[in-house]
Protein backbone atom coordinates (compact mmCIF):
# COMPACT_ATOMS: atom_id res chain seq x y z
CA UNK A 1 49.25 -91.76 -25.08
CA UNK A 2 47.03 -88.57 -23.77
CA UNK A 3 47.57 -85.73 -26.15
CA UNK A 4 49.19 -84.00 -22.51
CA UNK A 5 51.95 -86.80 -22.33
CA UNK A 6 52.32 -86.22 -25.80
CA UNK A 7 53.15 -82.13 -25.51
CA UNK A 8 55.13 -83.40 -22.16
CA UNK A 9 56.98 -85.56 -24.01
CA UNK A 10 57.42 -83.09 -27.03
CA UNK A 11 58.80 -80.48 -24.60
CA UNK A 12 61.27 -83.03 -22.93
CA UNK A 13 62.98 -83.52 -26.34
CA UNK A 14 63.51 -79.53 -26.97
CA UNK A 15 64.77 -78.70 -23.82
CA UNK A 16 67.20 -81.91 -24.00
CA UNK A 17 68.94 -81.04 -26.80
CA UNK A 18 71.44 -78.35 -26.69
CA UNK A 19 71.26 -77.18 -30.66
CA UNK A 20 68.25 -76.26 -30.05
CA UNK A 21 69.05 -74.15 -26.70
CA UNK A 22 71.79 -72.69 -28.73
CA UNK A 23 70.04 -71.96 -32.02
CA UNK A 24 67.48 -69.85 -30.10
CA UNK A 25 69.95 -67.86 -27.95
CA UNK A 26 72.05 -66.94 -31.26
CA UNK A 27 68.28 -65.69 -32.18
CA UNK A 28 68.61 -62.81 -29.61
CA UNK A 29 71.98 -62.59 -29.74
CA UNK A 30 72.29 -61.92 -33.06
CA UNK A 31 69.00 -59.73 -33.83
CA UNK A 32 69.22 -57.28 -31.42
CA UNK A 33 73.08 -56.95 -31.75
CA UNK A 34 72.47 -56.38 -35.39
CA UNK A 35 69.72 -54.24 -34.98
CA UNK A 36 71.53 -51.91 -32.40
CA UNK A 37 74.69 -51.47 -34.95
CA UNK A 38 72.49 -50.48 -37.53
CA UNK A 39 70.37 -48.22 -35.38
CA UNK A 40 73.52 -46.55 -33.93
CA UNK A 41 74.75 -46.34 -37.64
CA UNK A 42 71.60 -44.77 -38.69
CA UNK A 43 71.11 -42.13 -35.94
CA UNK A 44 75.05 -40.94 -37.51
CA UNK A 45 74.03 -40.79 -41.13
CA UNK A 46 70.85 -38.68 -40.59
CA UNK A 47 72.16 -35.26 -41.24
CA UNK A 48 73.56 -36.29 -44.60
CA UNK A 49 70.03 -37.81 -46.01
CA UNK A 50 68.20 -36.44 -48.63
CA UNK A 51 64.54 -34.92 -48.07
CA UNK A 52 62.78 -38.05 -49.42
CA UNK A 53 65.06 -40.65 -46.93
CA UNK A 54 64.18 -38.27 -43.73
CA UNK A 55 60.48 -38.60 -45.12
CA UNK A 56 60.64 -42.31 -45.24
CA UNK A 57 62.67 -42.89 -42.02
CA UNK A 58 61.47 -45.82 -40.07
CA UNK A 59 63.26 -45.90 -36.56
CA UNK A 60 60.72 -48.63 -35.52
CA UNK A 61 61.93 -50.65 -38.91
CA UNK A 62 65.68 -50.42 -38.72
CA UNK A 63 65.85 -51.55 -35.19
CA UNK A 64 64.09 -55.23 -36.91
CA UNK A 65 67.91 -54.63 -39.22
CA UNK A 66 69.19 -57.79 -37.45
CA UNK A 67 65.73 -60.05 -38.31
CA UNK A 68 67.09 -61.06 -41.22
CA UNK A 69 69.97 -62.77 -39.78
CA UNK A 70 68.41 -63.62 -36.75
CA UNK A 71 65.63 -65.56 -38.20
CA UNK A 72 68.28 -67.72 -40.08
CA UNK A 73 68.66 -69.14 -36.22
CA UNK A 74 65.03 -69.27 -36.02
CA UNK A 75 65.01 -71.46 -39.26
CA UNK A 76 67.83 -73.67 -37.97
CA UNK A 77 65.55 -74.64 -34.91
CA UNK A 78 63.09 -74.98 -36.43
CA UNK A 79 64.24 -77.65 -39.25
CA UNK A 80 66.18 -79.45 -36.13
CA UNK A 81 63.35 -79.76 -33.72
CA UNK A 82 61.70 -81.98 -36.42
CA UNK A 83 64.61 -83.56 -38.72
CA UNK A 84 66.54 -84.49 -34.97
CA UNK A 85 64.18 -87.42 -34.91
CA UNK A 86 65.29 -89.21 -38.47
CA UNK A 87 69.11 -88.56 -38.34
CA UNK A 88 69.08 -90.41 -35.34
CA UNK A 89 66.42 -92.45 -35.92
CA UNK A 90 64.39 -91.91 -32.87
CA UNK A 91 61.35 -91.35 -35.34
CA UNK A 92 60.13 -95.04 -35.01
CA UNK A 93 60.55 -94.80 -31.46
CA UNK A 94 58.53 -91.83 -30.83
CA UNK A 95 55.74 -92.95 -33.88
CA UNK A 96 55.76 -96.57 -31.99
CA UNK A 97 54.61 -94.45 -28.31
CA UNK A 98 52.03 -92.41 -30.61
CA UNK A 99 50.66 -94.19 -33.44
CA UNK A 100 48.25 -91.23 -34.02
CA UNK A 101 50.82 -89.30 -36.46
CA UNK A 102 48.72 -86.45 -36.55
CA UNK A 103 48.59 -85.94 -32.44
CA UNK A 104 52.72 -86.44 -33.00
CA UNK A 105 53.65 -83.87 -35.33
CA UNK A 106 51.24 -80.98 -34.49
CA UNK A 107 52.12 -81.45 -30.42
CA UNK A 108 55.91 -81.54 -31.66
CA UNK A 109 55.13 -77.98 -33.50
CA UNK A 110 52.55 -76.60 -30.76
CA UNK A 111 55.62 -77.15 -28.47
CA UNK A 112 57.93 -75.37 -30.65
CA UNK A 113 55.83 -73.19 -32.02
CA UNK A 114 55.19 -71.80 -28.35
CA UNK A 115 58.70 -71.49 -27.33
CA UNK A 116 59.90 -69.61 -30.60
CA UNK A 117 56.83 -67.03 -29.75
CA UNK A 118 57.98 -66.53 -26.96
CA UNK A 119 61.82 -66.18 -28.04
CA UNK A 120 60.40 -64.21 -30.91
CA UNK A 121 58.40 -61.79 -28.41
CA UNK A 122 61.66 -61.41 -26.42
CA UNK A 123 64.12 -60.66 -29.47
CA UNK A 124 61.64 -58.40 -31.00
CA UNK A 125 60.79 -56.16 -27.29
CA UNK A 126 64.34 -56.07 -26.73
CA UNK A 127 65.55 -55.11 -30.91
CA UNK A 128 63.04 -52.50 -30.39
CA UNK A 129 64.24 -50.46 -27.22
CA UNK A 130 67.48 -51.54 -27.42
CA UNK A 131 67.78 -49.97 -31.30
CA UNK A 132 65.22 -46.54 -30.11
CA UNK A 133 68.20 -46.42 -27.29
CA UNK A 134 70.99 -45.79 -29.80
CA UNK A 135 69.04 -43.72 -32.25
CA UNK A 136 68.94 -41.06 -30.10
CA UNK A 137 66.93 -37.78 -30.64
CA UNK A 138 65.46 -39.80 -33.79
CA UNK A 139 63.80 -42.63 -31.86
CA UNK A 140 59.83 -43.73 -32.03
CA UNK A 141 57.91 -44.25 -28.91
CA UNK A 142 56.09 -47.52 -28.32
CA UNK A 143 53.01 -45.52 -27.60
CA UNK A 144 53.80 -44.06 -30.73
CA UNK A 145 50.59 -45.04 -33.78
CA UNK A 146 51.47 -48.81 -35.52
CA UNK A 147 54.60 -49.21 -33.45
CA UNK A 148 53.21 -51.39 -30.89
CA UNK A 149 51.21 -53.46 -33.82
CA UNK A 150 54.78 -53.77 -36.02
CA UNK A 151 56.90 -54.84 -32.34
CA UNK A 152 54.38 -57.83 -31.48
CA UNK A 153 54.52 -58.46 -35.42
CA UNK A 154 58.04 -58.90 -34.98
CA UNK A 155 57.69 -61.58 -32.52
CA UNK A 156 54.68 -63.24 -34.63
CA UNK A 157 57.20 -63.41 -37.66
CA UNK A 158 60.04 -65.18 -36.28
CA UNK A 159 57.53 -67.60 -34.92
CA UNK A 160 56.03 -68.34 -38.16
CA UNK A 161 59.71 -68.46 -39.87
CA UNK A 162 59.97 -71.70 -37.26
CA UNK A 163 56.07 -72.89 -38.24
CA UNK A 164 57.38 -72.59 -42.35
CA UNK A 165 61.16 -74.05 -41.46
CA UNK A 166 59.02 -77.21 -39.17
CA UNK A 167 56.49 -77.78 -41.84
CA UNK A 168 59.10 -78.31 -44.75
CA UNK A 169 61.33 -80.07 -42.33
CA UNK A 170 58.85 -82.92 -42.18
CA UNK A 171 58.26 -82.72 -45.94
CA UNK A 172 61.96 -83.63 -46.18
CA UNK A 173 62.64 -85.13 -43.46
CA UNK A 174 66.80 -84.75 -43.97
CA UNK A 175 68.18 -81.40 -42.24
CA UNK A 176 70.88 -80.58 -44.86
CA UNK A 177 68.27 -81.13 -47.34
CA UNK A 178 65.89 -78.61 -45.51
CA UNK A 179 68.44 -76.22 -44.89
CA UNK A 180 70.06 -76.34 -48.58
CA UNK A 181 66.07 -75.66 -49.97
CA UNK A 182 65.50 -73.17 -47.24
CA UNK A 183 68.49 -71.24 -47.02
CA UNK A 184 68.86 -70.34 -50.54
CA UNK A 185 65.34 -69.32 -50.31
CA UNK A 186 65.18 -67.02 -47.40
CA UNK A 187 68.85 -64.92 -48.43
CA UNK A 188 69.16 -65.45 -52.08
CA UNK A 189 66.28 -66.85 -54.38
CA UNK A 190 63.98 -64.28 -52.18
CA UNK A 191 66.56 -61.16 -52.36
CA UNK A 192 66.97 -61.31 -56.11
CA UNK A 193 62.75 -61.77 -56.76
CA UNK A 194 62.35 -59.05 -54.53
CA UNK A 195 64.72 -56.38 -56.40
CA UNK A 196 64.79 -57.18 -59.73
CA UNK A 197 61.94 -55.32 -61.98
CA UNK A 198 60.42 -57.80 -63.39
CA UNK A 199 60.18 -60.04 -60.26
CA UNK A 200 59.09 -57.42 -57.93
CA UNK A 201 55.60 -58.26 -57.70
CA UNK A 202 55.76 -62.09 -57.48
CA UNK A 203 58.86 -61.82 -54.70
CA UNK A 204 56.40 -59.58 -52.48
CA UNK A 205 54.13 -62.32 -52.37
CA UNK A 206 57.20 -64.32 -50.65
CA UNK A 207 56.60 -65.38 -46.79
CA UNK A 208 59.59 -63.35 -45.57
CA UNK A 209 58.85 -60.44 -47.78
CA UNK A 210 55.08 -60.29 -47.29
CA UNK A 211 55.14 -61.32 -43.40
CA UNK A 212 58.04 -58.24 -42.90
CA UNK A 213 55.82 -55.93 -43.77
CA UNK A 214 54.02 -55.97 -40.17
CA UNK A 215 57.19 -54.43 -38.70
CA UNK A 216 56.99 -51.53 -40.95
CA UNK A 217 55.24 -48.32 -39.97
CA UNK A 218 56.22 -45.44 -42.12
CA UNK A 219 55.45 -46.63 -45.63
CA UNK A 220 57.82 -46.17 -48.53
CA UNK A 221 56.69 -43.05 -50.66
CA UNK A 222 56.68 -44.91 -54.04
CA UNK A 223 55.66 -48.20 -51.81
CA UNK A 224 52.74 -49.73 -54.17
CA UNK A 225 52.40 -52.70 -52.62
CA UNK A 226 48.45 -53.84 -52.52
CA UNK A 227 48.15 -55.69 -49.20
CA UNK A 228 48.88 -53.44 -45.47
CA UNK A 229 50.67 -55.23 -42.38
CA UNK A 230 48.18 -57.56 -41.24
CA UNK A 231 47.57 -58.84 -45.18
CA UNK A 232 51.05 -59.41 -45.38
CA UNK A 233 51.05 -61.45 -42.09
CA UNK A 234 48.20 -63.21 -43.53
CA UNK A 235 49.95 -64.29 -47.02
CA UNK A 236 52.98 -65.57 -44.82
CA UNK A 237 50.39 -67.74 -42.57
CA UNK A 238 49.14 -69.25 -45.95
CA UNK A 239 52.41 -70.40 -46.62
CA UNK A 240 53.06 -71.84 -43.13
CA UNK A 241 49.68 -72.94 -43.47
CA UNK A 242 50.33 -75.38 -46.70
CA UNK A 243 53.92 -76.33 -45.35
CA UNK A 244 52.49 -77.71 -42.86
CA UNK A 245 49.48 -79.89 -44.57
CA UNK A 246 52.18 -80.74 -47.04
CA UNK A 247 54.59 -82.32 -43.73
CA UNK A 248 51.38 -83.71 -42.15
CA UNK A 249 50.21 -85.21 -45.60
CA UNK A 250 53.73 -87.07 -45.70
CA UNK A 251 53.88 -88.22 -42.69
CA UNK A 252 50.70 -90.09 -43.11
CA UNK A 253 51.48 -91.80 -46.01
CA UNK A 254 55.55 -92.31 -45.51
CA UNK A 255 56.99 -94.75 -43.43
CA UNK A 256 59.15 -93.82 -40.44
């Protein structure tokens, strides 16, 4: 089958299949809902900060508040569009119409790859103004310096969320499994690294924790992290990067 058919095909299967329809809507949904209650709370709590807080006040930052929940969607897609195929067992069929297992999995996460850009793009546009909106008098401007960089980085992040969540999905293979590993990950295991002392600087090196920091743009006073926005970005790609060899690697040598 022509590696066209193959995306075709790929694309038939997302579209068909309402979870993942939902999953992405509650990505929206939920992350710029968030992100607007937290902005609005925000904007009310200003007068009562301390000097340091008003110096480290990131408008552009807290309207990304709901990211954290939202990309728990994003994970959920992205561990269905890939584990759909073995809990119904439409794996052999679809491996049977492309023997090249290669050309099958990286069209299946080209496909979805694309589409949770785009979502992500969406979501992250729409946090942004949405959350400047209800912050009032204490808003940034997208015109404003590394605002522009940290809202497209918002989009890039969710996507790569899905790339990390498809790429351990086909390690795996069983959704619960994925989602038990990658849940616990994301909003626990990755929480407590990240604020406990003597974790701190392993759980920065963390895909959520080092791809988040391209939606910052006023830097923490006593931040001493050593990578900037784009480095983070990059240590979160590396990890999407080996997820995916690792579900490619599998899939070669597993049987359907």
């Amino acid at each position: 089958m022509a590696t066209t058919q193959v995306v075709r095909s790929e694309w038939t299967k997302i579209r068909s299949v309402a979870s993942t329809v939902w999953t992405l809507s509650l990505v929206v949904v939920v992350t710029v809902a968030l992100g607007m209650l937290i902005s609005a709370l925000s904007k009310n709590e200003f007068d009562s900060m301390g000097a340091q807080q008003r110096a480290e006040f990131d408008p552009t930052f807290i309207s990304f508040a709901g990211m954290s929940l939202g990309q728990l969607a994003m994970i959920v897609f992205g561990v269905l569009v890939v584990s759909n195929e073995y809990s119904t067992g439409m794996i052999r069929t679809s491996l049977a119409a492309v023997p090249q297992r290669g050309s099958f999995l990286f069209s299946k996460i080209a496909v979805a790859s694309g589409l949770a850009l785009l979502v992500g793009l969406v979501t992250s546009f729409a946090a942004f103004f949405l959350g400047q909106a209800m912050l009032g008098e204490h808003r940034a401007e997208i015109g404003d310096p590394g605002v522009l960089r940290a809202v497209v980085g918002g989009g890039l992040y969710m996507a790569l969320i899905a790339m990390f969540s498809m790429g351990v999905a086909a390690m795996l293979r069983s959704p619960m499994l994925s989602l038990g590993i990658l849940m616990p990950f994301f909003f626990l295991i990755s929480s407590i690294l990240g604020n406990v002392d003597a974790t701190k600087k392993v759980g920065r090196f963390l895909p959520d924790q080092a791809g988040s920091k391209i939606m910052q743009v006023v830097t923490p006073i006593d931040d001493d992290t050593p990578y900037g926005p784009w480095g983070g970005l990059g240590i979160m790609g590396l990890w999407v990067l080996a997820a995916l060899i690792g579900g490619y690697v599998l899939l070669k040598k597993r049987d359907a």
